[in-house]
C-alpha atoms as a PDB file:
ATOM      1  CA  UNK A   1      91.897  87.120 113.920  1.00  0.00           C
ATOM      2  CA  UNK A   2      89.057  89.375 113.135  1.00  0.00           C
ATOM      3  CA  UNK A   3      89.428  93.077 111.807  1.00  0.00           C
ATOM      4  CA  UNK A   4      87.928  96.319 111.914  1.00  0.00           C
ATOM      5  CA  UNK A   5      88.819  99.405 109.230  1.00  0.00           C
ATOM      6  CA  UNK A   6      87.129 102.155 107.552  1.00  0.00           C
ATOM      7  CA  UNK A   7      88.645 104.310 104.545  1.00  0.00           C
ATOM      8  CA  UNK A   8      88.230 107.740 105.484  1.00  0.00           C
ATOM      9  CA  UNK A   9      86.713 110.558 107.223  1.00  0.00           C
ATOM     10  CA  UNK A  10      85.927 114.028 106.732  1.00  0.00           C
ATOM     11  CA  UNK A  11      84.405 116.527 108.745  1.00  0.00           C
ATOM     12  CA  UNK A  12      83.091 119.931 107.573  1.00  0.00           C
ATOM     13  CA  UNK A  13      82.822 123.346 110.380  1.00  0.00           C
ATOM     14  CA  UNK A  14      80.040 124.897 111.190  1.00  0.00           C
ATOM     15  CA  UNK A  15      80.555 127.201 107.425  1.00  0.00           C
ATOM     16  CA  UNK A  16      80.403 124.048 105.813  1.00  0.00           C
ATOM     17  CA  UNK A  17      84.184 124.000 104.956  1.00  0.00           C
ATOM     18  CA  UNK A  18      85.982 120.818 105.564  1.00  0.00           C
ATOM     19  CA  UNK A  19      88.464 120.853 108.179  1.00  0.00           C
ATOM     20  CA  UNK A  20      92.168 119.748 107.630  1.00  0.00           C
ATOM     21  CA  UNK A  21      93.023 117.379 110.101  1.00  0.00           C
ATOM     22  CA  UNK A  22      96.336 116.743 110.389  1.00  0.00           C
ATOM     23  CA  UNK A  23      98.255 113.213 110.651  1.00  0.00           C
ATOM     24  CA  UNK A  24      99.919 113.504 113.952  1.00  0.00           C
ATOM     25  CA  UNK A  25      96.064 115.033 115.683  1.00  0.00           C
ATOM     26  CA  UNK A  26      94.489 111.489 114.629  1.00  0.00           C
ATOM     27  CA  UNK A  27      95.157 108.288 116.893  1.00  0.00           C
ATOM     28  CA  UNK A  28      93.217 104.791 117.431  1.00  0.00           C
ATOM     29  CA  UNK A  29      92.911 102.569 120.145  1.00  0.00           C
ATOM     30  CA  UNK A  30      93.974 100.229 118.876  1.00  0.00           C
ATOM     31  CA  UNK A  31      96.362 101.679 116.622  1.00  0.00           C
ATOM     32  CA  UNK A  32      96.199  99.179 113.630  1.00  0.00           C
ATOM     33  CA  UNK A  33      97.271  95.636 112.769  1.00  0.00           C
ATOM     34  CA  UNK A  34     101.017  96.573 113.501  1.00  0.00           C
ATOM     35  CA  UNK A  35     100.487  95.465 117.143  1.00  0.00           C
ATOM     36  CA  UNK A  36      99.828  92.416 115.909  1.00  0.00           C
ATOM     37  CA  UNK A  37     103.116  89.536 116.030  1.00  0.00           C
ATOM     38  CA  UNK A  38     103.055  88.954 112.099  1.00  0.00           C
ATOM     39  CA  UNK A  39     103.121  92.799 110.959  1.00  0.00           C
ATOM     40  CA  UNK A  40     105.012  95.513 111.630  1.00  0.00           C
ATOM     41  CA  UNK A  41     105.392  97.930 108.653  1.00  0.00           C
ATOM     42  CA  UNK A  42     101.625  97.386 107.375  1.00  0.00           C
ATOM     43  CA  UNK A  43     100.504 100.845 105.413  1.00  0.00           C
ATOM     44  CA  UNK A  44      96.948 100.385 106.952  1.00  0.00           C
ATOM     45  CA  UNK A  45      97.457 102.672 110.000  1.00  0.00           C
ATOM     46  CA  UNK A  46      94.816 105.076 111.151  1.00  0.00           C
ATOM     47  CA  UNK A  47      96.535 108.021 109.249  1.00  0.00           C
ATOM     48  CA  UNK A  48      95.207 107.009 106.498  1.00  0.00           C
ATOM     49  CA  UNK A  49      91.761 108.579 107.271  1.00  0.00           C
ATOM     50  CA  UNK A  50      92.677 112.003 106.821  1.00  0.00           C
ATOM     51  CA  UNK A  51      94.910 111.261 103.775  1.00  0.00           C
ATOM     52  CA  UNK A  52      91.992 112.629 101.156  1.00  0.00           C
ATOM     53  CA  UNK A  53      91.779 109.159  99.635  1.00  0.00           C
ATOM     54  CA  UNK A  54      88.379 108.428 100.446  1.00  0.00           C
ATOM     55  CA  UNK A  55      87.394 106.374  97.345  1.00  0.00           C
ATOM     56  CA  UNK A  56      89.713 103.534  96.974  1.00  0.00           C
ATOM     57  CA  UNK A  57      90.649 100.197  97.186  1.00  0.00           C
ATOM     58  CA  UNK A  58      94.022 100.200  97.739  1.00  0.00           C
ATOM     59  CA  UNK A  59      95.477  98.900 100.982  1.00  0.00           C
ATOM     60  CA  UNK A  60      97.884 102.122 100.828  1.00  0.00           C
ATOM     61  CA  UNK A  61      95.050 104.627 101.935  1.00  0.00           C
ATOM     62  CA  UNK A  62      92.803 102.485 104.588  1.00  0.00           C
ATOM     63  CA  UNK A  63      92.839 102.109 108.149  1.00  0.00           C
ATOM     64  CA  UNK A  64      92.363  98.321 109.729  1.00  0.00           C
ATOM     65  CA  UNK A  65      92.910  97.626 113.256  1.00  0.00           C
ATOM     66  CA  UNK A  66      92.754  93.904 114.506  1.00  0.00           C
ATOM     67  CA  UNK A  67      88.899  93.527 115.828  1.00  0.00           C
ATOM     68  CA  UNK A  68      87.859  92.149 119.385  1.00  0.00           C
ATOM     69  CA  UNK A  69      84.873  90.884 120.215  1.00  0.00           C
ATOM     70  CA  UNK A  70      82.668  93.185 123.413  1.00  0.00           C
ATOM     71  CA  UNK A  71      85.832  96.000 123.308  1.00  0.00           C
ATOM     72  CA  UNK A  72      85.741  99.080 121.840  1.00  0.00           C
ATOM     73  CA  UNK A  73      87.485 100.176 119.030  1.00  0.00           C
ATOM     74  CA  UNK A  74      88.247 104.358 118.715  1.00  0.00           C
ATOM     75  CA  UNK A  75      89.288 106.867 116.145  1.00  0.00           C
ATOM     76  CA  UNK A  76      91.016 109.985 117.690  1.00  0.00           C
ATOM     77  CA  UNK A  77      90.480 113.347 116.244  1.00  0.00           C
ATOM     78  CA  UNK A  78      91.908 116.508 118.029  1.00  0.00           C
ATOM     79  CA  UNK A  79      91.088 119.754 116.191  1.00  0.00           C
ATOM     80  CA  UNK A  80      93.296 122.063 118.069  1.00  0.00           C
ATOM     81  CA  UNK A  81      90.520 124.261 119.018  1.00  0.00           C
ATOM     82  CA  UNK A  82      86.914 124.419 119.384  1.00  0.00           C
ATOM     83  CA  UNK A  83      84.767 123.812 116.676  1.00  0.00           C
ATOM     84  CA  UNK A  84      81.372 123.643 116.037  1.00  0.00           C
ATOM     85  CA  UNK A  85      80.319 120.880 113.329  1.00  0.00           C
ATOM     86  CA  UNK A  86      77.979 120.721 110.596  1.00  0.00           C
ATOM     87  CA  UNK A  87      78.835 117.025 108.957  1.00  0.00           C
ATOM     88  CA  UNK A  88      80.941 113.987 109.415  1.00  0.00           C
ATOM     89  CA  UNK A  89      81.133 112.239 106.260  1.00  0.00           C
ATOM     90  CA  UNK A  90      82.285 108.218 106.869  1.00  0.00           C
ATOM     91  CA  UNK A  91      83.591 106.058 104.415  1.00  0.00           C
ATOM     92  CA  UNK A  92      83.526 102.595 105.274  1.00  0.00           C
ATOM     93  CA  UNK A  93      86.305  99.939 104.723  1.00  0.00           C
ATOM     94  CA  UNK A  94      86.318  99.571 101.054  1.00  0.00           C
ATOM     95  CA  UNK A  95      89.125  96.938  99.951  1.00  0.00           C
ATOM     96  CA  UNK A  96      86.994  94.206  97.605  1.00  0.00           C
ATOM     97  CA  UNK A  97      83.313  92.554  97.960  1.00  0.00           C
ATOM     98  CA  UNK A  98      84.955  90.125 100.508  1.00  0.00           C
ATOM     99  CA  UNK A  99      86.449  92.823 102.935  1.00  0.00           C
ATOM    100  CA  UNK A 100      84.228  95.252 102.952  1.00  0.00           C
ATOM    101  CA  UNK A 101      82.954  92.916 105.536  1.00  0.00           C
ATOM    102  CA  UNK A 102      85.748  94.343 107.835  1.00  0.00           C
ATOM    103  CA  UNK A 103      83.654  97.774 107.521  1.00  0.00           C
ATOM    104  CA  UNK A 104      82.109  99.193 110.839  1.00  0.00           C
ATOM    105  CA  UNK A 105      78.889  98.605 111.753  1.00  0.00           C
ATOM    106  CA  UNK A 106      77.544 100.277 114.737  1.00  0.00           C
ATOM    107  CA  UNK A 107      79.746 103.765 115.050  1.00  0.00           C
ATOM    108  CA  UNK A 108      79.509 106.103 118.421  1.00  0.00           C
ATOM    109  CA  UNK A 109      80.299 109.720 117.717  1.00  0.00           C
ATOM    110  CA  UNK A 110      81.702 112.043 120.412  1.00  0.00           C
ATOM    111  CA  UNK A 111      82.237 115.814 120.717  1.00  0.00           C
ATOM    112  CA  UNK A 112      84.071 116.969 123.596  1.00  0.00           C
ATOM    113  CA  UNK A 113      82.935 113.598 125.757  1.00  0.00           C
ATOM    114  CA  UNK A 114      79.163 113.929 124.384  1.00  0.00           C
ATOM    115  CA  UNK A 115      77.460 111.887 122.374  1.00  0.00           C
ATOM    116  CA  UNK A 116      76.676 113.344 118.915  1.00  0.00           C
ATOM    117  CA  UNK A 117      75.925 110.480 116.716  1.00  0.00           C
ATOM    118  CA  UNK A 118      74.563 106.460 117.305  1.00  0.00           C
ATOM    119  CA  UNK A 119      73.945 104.011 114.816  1.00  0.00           C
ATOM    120  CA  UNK A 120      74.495 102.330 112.433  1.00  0.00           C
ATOM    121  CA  UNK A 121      76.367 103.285 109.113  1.00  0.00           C
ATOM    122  CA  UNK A 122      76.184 101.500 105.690  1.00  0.00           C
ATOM    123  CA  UNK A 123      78.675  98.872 104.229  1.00  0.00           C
ATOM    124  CA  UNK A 124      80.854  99.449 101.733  1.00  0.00           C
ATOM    125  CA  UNK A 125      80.246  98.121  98.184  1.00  0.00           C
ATOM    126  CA  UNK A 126      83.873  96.827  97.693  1.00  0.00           C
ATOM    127  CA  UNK A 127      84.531  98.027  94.272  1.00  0.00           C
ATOM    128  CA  UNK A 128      85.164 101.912  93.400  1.00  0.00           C
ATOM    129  CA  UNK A 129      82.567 102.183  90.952  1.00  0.00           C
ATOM    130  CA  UNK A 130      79.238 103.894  93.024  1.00  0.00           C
ATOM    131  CA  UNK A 131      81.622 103.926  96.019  1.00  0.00           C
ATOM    132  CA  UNK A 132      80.691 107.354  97.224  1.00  0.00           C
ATOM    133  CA  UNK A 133      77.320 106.662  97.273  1.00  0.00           C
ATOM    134  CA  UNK A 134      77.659 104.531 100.281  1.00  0.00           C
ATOM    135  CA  UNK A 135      79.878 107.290 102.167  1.00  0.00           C
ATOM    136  CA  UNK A 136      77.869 108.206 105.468  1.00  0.00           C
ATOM    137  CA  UNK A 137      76.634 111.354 105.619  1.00  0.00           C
ATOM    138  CA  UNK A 138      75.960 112.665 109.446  1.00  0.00           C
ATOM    139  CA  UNK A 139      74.043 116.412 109.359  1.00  0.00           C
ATOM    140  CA  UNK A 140      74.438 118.310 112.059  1.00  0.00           C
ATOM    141  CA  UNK A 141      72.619 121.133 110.271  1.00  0.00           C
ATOM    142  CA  UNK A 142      69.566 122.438 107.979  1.00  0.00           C
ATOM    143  CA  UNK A 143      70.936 126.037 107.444  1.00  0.00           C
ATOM    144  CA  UNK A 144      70.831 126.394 103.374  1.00  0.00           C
ATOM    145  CA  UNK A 145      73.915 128.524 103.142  1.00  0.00           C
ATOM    146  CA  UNK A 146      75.870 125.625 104.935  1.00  0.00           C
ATOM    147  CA  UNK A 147      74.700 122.757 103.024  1.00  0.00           C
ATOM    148  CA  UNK A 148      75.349 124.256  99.920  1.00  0.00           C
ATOM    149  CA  UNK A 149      79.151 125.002 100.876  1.00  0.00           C
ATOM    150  CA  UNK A 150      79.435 121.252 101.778  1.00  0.00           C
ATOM    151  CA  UNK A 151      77.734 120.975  98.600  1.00  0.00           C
ATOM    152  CA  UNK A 152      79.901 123.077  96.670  1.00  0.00           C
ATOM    153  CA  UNK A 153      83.479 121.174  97.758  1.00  0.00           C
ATOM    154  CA  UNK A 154      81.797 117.802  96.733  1.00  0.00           C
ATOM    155  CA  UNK A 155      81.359 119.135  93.271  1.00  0.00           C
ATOM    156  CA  UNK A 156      85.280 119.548  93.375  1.00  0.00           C
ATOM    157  CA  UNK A 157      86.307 116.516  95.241  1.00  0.00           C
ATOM    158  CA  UNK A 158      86.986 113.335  93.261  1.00  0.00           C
ATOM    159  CA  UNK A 159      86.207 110.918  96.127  1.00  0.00           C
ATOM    160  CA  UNK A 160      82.489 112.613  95.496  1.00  0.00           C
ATOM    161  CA  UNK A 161      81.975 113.314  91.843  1.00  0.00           C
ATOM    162  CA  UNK A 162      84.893 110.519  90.262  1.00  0.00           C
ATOM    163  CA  UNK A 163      83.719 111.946  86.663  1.00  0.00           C
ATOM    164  CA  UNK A 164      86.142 115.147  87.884  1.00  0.00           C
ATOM    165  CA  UNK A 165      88.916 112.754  87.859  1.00  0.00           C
ATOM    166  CA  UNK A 166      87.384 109.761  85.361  1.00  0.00           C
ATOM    167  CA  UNK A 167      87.192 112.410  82.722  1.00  0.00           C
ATOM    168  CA  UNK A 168      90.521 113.474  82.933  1.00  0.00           C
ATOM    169  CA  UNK A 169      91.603 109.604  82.562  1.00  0.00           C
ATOM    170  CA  UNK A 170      89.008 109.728  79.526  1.00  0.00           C
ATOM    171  CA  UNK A 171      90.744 112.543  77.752  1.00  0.00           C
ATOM    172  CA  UNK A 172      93.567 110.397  78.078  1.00  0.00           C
ATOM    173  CA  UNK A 173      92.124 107.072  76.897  1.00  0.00           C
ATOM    174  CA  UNK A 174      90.148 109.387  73.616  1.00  0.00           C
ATOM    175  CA  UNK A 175      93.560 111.157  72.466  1.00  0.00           C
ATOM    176  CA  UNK A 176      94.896 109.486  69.155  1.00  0.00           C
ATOM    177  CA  UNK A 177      97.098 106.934  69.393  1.00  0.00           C
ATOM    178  CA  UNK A 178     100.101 106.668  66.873  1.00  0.00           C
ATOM    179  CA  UNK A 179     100.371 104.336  64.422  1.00  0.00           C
ATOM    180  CA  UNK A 180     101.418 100.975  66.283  1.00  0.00           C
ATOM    181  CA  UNK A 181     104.419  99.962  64.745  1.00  0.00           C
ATOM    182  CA  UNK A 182     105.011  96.708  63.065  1.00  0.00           C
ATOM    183  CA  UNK A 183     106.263  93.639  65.212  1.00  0.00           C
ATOM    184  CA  UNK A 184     106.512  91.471  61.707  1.00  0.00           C
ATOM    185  CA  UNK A 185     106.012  91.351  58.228  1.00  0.00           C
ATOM    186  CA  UNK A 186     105.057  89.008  55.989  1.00  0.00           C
ATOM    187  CA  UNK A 187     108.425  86.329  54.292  1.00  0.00           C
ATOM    188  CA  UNK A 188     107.978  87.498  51.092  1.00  0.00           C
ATOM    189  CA  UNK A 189     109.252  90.898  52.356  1.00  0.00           C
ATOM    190  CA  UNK A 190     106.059  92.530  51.687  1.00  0.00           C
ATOM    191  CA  UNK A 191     104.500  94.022  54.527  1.00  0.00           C
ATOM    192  CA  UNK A 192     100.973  93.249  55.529  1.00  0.00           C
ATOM    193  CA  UNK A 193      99.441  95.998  53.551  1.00  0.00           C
ATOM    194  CA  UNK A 194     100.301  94.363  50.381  1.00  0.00           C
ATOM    195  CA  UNK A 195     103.072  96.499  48.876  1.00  0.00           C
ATOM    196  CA  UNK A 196     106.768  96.172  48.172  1.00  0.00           C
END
């Protein structure tokens, strides 16, 4: 069988704040590879999107639905209320060099049963590292004020700027380590500094 996934989406209002979308508002037709005989409790299911792990590799925070050739595959989003966009942000299917493959291609975007977006949106790279320079960004807007609120959460969200998070793992990595103990010493029972 073929596939089909894509690692996450966010979409920002027309203030250029991103809009919580939660899990049970999000559906896919079809739903994921659970439908398929061989699976059944696979983590890949299209909640995924909206989990806020948009840079990743892990099979834990990805969508993948099983792909079929001249059928359409959709991504459900219900807001609740009417809104008025300003960007959709894709990340494509991101597991390793190999699947990225399973990435979409060609994406159709809708708004209340009107087409907003057509084309094309970039592959993956399959690795984390420069990941979230391949997210697709879709503008619906110019205004200043809102671009530079979109701007503003990116400079706080990981998936965007990984430094926020990498340099928190550096911290770690820099902090002294203890002395590592000793796992032997010499026969003569000097140890392997040379004294008694």
């Amino acid at each position: 069988p073929h596939y089909v996934g894509l690692s996450g989406v966010e979409i920002f209002d027309s203030n250029g704040q991103k809009i919580e979308i939660v899990y049970d508002r999000i559906s896919a037709d079809p739903a994921d590879i659970n439908i398929l005989p061989d699976y059944g409790n696979d983590p890949r299911t299209v909640d995924k999107l909206v989990d806020g792990y948009n840079r990743t590799c892990d099979d834990l925070h990805v969508w993948l639905t099983p792909y079929t050739a001249g059928r359409h595959h959709y991504v459900f989003f219900d807001f609740g209320r009417s809104r008025s966009l300003s960007m959709i942000r894709i990340w494509n299917y991101n597991k390793s060099r190999i699947h990225s493959y399973r990435g979409a291609r060609y994406i159709e975007i809708m708004l209340d049963e009107r087409p907003i977006f057509k084309g094309e949106i970039q592959k993956a790279p399959g690795m984390l590292q420069g990941a979230e320079a391949y997210a697709e960004n879709i503008l619906f807007t110019t205004d200043d004020e809102v671009l530079c609120a979109i701007e503003e959460h990116d400079m706080q969200d990981p998936n965007i700027c990984p430094s926020i998070s990498e340099s928190h793992a550096q911290h770690e990595v820099e902090a002294p380590l203890a002395e590592r103990p000793k796992t032997a010493g010499r026969r003569d029972g000097r140890d392997e500094g040379g004294s008694a």
